[in-house]
Protein backbone atom coordinates (compact mmCIF):
# COMPACT_ATOMS: atom_id res chain seq x y z
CA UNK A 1 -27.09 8.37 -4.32
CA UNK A 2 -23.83 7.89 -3.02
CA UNK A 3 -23.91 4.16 -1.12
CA UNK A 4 -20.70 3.65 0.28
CA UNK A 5 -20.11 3.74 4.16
CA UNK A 6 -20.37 6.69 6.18
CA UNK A 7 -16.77 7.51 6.62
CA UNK A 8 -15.38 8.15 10.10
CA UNK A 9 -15.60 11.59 11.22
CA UNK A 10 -12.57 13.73 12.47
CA UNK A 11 -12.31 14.82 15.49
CA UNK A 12 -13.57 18.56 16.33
CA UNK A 13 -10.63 20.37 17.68
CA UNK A 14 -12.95 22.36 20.21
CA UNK A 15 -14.61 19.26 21.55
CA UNK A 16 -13.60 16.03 20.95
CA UNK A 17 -9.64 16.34 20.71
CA UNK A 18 -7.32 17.67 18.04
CA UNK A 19 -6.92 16.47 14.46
CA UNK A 20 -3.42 15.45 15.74
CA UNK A 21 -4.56 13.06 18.39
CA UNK A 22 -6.90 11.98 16.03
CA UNK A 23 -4.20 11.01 13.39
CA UNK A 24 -2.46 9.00 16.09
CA UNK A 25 -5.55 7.09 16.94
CA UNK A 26 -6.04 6.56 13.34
CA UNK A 27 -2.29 5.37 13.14
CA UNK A 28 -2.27 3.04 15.92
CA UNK A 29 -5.05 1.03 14.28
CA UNK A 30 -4.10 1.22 10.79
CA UNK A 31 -1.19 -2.00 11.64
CA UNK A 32 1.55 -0.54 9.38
CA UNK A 33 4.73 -2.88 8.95
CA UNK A 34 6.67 -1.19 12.32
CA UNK A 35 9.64 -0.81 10.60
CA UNK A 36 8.04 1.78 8.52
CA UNK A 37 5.46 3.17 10.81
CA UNK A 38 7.39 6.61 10.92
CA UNK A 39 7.95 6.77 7.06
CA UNK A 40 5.93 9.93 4.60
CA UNK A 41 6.45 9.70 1.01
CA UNK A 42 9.57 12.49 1.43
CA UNK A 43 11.22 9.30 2.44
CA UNK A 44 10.97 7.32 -0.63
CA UNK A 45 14.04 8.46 -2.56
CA UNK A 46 13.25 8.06 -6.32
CA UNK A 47 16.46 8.30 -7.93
CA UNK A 48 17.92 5.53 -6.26
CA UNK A 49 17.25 3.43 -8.95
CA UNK A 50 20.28 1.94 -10.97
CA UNK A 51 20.73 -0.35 -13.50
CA UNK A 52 23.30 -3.00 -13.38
CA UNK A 53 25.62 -1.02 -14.88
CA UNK A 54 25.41 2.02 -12.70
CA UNK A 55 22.73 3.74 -14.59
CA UNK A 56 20.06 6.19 -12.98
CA UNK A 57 16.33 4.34 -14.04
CA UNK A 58 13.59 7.06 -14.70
CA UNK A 59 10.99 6.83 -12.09
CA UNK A 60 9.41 9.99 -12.55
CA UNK A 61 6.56 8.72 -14.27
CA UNK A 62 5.55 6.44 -10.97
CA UNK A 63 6.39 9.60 -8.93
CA UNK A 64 3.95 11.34 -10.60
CA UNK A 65 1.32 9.16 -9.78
CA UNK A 66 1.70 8.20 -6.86
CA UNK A 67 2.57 12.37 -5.92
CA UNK A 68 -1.08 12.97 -7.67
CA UNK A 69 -2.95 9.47 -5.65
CA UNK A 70 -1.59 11.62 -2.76
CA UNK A 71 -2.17 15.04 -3.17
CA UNK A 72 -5.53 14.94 -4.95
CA UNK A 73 -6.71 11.47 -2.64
CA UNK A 74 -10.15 12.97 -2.78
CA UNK A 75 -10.81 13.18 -6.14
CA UNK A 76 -9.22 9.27 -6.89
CA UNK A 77 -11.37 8.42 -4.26
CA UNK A 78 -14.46 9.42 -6.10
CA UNK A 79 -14.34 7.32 -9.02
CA UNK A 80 -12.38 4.97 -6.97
CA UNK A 81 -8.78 4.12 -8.61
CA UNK A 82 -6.48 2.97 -6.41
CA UNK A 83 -2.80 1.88 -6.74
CA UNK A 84 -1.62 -1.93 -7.97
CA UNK A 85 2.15 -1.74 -7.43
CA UNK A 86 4.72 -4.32 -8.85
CA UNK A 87 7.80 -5.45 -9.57
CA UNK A 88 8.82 -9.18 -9.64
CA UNK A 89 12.28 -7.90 -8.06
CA UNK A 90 12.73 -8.64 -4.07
CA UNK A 91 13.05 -5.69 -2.10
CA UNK A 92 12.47 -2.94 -4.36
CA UNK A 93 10.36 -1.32 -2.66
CA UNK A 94 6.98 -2.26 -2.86
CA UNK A 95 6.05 -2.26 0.56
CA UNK A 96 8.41 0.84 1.56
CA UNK A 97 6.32 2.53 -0.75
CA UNK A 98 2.39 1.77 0.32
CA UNK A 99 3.50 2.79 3.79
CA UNK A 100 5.14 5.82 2.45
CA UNK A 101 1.60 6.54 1.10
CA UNK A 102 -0.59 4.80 4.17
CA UNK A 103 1.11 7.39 6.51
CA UNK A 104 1.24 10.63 4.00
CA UNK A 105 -2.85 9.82 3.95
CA UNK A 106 -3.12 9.52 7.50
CA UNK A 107 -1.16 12.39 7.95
CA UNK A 108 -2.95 15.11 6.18
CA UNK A 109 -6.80 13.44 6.21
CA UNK A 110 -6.93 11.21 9.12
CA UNK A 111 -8.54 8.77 7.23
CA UNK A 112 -8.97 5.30 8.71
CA UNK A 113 -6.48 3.21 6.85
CA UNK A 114 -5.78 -0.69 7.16
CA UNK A 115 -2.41 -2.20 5.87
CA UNK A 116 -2.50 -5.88 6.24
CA UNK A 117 -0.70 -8.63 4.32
CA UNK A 118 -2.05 -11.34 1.91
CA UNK A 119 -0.70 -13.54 3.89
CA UNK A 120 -2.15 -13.10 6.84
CA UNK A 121 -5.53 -13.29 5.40
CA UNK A 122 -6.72 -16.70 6.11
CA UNK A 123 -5.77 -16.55 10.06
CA UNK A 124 -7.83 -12.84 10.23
CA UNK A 125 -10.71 -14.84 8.90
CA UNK A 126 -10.73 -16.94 11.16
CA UNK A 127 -11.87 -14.75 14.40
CA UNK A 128 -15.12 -13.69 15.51
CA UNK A 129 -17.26 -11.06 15.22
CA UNK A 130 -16.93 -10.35 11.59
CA UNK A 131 -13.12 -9.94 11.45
CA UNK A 132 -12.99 -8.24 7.59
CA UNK A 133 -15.70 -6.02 7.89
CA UNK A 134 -12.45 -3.47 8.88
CA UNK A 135 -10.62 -4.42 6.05
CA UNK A 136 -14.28 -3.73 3.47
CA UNK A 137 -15.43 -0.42 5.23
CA UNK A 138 -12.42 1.46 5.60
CA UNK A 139 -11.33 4.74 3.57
CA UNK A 140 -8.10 3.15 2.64
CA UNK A 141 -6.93 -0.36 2.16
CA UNK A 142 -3.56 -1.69 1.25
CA UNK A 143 -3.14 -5.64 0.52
CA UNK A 144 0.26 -6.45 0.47
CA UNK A 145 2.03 -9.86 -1.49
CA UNK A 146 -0.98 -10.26 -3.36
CA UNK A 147 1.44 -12.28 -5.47
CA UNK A 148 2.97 -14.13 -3.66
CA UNK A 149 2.72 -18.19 -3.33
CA UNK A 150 0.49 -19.18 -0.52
CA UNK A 151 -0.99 -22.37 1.18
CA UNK A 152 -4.45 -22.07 0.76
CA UNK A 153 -4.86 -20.14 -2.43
CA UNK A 154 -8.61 -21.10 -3.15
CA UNK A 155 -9.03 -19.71 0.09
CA UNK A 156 -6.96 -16.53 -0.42
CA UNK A 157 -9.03 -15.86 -3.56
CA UNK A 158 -12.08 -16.46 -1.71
CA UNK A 159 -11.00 -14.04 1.06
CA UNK A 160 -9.75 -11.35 -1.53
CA UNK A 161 -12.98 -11.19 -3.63
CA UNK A 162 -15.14 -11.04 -0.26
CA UNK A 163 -12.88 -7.84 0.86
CA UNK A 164 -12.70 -6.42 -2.57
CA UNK A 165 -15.99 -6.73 -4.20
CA UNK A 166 -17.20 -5.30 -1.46
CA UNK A 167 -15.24 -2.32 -1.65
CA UNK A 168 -16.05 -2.24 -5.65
CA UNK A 169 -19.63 -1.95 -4.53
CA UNK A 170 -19.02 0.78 -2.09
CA UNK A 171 -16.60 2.43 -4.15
CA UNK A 172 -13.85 2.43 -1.57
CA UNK A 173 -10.13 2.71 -2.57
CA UNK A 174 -7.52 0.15 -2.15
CA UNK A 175 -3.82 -0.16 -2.86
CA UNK A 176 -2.60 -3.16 -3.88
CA UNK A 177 1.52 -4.62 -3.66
CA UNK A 178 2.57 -7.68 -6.02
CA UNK A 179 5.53 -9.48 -7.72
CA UNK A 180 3.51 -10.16 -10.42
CA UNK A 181 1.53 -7.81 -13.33
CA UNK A 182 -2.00 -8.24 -12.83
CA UNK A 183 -2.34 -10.66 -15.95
CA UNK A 184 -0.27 -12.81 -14.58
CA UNK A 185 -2.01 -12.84 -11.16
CA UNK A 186 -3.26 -16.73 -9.80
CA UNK A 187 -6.72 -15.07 -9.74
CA UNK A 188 -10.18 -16.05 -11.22
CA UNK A 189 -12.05 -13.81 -13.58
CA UNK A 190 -14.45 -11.95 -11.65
CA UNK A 191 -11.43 -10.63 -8.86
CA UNK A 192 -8.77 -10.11 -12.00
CA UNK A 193 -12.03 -7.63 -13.17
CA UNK A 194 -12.10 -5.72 -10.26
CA UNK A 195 -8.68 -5.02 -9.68
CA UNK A 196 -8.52 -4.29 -13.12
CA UNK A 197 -10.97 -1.82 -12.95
CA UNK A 198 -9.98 -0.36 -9.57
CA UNK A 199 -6.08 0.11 -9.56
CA UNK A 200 -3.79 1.94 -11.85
CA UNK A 201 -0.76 0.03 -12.83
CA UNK A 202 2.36 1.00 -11.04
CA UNK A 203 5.40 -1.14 -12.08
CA UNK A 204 8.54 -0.16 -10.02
CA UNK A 205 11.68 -0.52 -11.80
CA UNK A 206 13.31 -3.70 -11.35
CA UNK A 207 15.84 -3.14 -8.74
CA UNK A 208 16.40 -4.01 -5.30
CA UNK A 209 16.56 -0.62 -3.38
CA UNK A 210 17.66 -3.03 -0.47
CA UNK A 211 20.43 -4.18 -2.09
CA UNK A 212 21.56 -0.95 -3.50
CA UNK A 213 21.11 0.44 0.62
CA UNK A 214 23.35 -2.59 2.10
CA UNK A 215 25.91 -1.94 -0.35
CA UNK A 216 25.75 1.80 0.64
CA UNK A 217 26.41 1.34 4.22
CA UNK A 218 28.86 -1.42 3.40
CA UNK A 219 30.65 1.47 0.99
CA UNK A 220 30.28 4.14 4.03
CA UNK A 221 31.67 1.81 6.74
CA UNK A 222 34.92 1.10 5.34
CA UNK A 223 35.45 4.71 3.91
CA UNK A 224 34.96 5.20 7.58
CA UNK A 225 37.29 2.60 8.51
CA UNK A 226 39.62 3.85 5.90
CA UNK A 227 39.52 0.84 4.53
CA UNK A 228 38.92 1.80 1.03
């Protein structure tokens, strides 16, 4: 039989408040970076990847999974696979992405969702009354800077195979952000196995959408200025 968690039910329309207050609820909780709280996946412009020489970088492979993770959540969900995006460049759009998807799912499911950063990890630990069993039970987790140098990393590995075996044993989905493939990942065995086995590889191209964006405005400005 099927032993994962009883998921959190919607609320009925004709009783308990609409789907749409529901998805707000489910929002509120879900702790989404703020600056991208507001974001869908409509928002995540593919083709504004360039190379250094000007060059539009196919991405249509990585829009086509992540369109599918989306649109056919249920069925990923089953097995589970989940996400394990990467790219060792700063700022190119790792975490702009997983919100993109944290907020398309809450959206159109209302599934409880939890976005929370590696690094933040250890202090969430820390407080009482079982403060991870939101992070192992719900629909859809996101773990963000999974690669990323901390203090504490025995700790942080402990942490992250607490959180994720648990969700390998209740087949729960999980989406995970890094600068690093998972092979390369500071990670013992037995966690590299399970995100292995629970993720599908996602490698953004290796430019920094944030760069490309503050050039952009820089560009726009002094057109505007007449500057240029």
């Amino acid at each position: 039989g099927d032993n994962r968690p009883v998921d959190y039910a919607r609320k009925c329309p004709h009783c308990n408040g609409s789907f749409d207050s529901h998805v707000e609820e489910v929002k509120e909780r879900a702790t989404i970076p703020d600056s991208y709280l507001e974001n869908r996946i409509g928002d995540f412009n593919w083709d504004i990847y360039k190379d250094a020489n000007g060059k539009k970088v196919d991405a249509s492979k990585q829009k086509e999974f992540i369109t599918s993770f989306i649109n056919d959540f249920d069925k990923w969900s089953e097995v589970p696979i989940g996400l394990y995006i990467n790219s060792k460049t700063r700022g190119s759009g790792k975490t702009f992405l997983a919100s993109c998807i944290c907020n398309e799912i809450i959206k159109r499911y209302a599934y409880i969702t939890k976005f929370v950063s590696a690094i933040d990890l250890i202090d969430i630990s820390k407080g009482e009354n079982d403060p991870l069993k939101p992070l192992k039970e719900c629909r859809l987790l996101v773990i963000d800077d999974v690669g990323a140098k901390l203090n504490g990393q025995e700790w942080i590995n402990d942490i992250l195979f607490s959180i994720i075996d648990y969700r390998y044993q209740h087949k729960l989905t999980m989406i995970i952000t890094s600068n690093l493939p998972i092979k390369k990942l500071n990670i013992d065995d037995r966690l590299y196995s399970r995100i292995d086995k629970m993720t599908q590889n996602i490698p953004l191209p290796e430019c920094s959408v944030r760069q490309i964006k503050a050039n952009q405005e820089k560009l726009n400005l002094f057109k505007d200025l007449k500057l240029m």
